[in-house]
PDB file of N, CA and C in Angstrom:
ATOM      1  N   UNK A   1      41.542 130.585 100.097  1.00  0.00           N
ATOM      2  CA  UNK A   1      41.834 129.173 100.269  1.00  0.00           C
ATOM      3  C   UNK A   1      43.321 128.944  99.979  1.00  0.00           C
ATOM      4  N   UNK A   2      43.676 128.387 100.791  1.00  0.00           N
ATOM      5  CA  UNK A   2      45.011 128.001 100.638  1.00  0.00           C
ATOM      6  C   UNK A   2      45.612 126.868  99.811  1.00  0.00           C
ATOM      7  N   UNK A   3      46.331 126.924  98.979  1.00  0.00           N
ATOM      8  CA  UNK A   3      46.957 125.977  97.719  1.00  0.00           C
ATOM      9  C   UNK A   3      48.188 124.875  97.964  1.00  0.00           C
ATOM     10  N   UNK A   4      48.723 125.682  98.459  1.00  0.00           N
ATOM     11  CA  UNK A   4      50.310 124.882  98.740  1.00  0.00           C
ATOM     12  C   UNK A   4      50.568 125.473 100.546  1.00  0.00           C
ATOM     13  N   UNK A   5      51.741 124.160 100.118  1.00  0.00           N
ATOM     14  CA  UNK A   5      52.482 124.454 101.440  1.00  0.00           C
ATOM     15  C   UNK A   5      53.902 124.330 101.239  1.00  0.00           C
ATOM     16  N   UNK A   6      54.318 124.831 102.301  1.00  0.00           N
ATOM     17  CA  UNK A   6      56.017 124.621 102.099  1.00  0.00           C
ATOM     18  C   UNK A   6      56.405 123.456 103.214  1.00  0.00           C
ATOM     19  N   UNK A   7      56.648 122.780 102.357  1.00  0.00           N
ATOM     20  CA  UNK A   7      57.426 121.285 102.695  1.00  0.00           C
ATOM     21  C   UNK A   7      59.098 121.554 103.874  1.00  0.00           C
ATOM     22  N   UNK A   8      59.402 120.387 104.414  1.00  0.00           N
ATOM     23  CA  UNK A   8      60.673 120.635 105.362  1.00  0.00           C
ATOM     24  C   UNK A   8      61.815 120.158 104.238  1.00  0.00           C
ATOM     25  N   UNK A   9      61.452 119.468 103.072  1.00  0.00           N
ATOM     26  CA  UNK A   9      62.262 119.149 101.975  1.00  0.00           C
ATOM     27  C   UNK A   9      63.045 120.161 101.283  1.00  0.00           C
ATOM     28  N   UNK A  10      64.641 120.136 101.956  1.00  0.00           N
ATOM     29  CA  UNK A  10      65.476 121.250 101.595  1.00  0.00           C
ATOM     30  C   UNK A  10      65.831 120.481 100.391  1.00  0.00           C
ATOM     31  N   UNK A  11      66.305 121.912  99.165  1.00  0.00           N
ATOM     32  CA  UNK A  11      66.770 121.621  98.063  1.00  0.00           C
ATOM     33  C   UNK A  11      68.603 121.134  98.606  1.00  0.00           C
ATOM     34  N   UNK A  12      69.197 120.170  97.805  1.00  0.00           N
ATOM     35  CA  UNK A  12      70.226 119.810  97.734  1.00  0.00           C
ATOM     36  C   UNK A  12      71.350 120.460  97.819  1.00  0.00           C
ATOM     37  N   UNK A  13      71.382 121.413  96.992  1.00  0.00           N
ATOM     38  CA  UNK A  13      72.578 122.502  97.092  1.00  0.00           C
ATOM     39  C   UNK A  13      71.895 123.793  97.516  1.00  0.00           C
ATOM     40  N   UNK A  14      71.120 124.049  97.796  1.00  0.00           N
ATOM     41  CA  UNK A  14      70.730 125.478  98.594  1.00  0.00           C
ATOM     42  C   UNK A  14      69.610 125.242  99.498  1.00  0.00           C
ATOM     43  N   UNK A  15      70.052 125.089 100.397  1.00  0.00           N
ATOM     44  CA  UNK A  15      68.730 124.511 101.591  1.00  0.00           C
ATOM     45  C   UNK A  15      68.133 125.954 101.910  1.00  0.00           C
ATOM     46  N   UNK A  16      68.142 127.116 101.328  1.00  0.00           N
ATOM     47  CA  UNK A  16      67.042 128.159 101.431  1.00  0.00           C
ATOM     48  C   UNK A  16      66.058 127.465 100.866  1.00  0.00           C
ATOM     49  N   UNK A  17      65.822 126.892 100.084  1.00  0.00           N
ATOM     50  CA  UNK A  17      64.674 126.856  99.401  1.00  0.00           C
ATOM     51  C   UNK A  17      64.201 125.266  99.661  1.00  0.00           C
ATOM     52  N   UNK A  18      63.294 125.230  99.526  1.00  0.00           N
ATOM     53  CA  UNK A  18      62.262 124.136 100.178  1.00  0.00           C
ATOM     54  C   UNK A  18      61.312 124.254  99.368  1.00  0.00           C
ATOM     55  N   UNK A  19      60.816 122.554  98.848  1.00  0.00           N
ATOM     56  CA  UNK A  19      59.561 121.963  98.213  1.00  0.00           C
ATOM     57  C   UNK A  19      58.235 122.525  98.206  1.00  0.00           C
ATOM     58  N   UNK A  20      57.007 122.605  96.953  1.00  0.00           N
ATOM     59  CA  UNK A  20      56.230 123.095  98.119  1.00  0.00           C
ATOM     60  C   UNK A  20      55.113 121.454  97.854  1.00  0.00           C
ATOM     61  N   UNK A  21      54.421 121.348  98.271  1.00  0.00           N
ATOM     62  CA  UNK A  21      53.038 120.622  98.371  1.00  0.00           C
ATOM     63  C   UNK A  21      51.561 120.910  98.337  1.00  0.00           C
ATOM     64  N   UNK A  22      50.824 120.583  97.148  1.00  0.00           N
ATOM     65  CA  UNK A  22      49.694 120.456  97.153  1.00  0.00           C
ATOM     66  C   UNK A  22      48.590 120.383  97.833  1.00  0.00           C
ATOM     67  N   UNK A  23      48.300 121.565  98.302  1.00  0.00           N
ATOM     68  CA  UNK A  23      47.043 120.669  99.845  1.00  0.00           C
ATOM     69  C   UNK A  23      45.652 120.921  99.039  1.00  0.00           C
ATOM     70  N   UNK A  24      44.805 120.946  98.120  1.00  0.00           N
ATOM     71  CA  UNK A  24      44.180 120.811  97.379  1.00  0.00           C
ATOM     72  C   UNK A  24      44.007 120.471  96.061  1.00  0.00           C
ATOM     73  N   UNK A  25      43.639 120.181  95.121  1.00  0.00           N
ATOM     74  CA  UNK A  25      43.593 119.311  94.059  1.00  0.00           C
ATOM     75  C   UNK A  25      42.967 120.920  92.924  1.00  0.00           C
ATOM     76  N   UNK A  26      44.363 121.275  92.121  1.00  0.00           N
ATOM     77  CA  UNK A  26      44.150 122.594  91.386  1.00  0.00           C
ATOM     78  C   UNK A  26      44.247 122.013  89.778  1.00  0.00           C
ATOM     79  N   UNK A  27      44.352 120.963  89.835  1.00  0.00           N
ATOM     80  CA  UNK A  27      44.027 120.606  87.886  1.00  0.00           C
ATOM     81  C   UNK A  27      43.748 119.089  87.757  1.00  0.00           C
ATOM     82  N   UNK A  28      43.453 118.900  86.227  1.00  0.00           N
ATOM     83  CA  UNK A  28      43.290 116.544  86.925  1.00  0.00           C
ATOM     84  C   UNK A  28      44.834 116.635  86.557  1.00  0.00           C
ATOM     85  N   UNK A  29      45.824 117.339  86.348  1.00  0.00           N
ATOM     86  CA  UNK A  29      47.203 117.183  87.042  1.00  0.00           C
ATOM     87  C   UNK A  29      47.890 117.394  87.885  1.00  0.00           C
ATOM     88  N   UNK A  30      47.341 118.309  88.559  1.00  0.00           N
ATOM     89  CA  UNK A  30      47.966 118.729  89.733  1.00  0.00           C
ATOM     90  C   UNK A  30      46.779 118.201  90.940  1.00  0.00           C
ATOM     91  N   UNK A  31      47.163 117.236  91.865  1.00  0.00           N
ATOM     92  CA  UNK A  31      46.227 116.902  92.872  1.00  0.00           C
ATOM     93  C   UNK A  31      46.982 117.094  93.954  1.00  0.00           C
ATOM     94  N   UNK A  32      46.064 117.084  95.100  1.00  0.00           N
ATOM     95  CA  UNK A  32      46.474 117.589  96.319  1.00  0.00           C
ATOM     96  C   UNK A  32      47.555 116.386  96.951  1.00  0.00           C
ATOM     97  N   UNK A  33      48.593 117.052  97.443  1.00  0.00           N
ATOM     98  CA  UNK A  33      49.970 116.065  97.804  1.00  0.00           C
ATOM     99  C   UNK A  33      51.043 115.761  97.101  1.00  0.00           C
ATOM    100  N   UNK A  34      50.390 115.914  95.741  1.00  0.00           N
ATOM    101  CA  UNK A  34      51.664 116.117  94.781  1.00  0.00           C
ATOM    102  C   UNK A  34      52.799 117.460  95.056  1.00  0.00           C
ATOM    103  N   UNK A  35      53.823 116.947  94.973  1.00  0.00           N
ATOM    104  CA  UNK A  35      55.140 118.044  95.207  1.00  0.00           C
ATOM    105  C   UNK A  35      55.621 118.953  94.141  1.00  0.00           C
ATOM    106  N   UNK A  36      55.649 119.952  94.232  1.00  0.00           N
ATOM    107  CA  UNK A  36      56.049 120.841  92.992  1.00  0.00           C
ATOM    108  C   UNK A  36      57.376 121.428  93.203  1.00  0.00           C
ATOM    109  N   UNK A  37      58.054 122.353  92.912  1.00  0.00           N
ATOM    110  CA  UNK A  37      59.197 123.190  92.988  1.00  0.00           C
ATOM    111  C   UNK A  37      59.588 123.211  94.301  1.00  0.00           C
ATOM    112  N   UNK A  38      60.801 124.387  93.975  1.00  0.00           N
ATOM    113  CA  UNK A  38      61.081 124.660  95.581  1.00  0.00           C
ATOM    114  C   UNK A  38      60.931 126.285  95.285  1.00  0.00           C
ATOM    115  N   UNK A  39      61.087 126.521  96.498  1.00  0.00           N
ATOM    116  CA  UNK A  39      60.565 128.452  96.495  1.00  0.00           C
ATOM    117  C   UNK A  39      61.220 128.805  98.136  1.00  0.00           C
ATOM    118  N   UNK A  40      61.689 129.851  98.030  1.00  0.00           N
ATOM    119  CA  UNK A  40      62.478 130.194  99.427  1.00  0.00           C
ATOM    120  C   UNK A  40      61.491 130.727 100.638  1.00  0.00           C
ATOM    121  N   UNK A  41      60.258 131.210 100.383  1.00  0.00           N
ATOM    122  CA  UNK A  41      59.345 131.847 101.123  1.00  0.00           C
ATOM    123  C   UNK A  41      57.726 131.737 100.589  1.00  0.00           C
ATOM    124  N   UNK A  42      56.922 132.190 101.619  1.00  0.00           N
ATOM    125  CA  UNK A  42      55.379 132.074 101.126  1.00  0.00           C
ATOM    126  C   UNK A  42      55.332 133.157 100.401  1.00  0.00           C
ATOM    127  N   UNK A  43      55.966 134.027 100.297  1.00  0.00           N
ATOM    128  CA  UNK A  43      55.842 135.447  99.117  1.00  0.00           C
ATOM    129  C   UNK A  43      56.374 135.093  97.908  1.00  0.00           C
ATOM    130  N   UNK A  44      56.910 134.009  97.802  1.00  0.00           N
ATOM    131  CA  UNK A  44      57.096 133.123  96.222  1.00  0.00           C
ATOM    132  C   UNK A  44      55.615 132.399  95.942  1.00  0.00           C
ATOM    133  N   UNK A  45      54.775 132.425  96.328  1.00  0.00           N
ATOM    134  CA  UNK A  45      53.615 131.834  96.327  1.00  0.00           C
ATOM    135  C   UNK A  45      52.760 132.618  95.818  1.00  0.00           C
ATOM    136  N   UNK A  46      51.862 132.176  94.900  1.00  0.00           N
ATOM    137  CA  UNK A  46      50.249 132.583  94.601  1.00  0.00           C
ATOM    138  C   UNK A  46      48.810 131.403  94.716  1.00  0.00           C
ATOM    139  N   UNK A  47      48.531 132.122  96.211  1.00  0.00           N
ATOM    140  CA  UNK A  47      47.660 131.206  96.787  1.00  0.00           C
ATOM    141  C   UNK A  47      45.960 131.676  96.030  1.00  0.00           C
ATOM    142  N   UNK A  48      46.199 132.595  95.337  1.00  0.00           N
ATOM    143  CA  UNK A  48      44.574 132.614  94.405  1.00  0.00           C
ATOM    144  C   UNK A  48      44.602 132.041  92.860  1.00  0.00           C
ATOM    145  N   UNK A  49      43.740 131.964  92.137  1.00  0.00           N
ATOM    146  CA  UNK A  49      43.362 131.738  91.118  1.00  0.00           C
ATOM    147  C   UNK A  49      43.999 130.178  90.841  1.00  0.00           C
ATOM    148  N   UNK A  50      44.019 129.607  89.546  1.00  0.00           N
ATOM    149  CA  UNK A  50      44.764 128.286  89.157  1.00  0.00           C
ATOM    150  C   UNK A  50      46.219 128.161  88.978  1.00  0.00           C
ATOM    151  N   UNK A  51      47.403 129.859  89.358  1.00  0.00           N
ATOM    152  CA  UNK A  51      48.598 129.153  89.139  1.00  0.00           C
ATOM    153  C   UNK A  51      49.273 128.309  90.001  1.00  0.00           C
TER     154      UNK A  51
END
């Protein structure tokens, strides 16, 4: 199941890296759509478990 996504929201001073977004609801803080970090690629990603 897939967790996040990577957003078109370039970071400010280094537009490698881009936002990601919530597409499911992984804590009662973290819900789906909420925006988290930025990360340069989907291999910055861990799409299993709760991180």
């Amino acid at each position: 199941m897939k967790k996040y996504e990577i957003t078109d929201i370039a970071h400010p001073d280094n537009p490698n890296l881009h936002r990601i977004r919530a597409v499911t609801d992984l804590t009662e803080d973290v819900l789906a759509g909420m925006l988290g970090g930025y990360v340069e690629s989907c291999d910055n990603l861990d799409q299993d478990g709760r991180a």
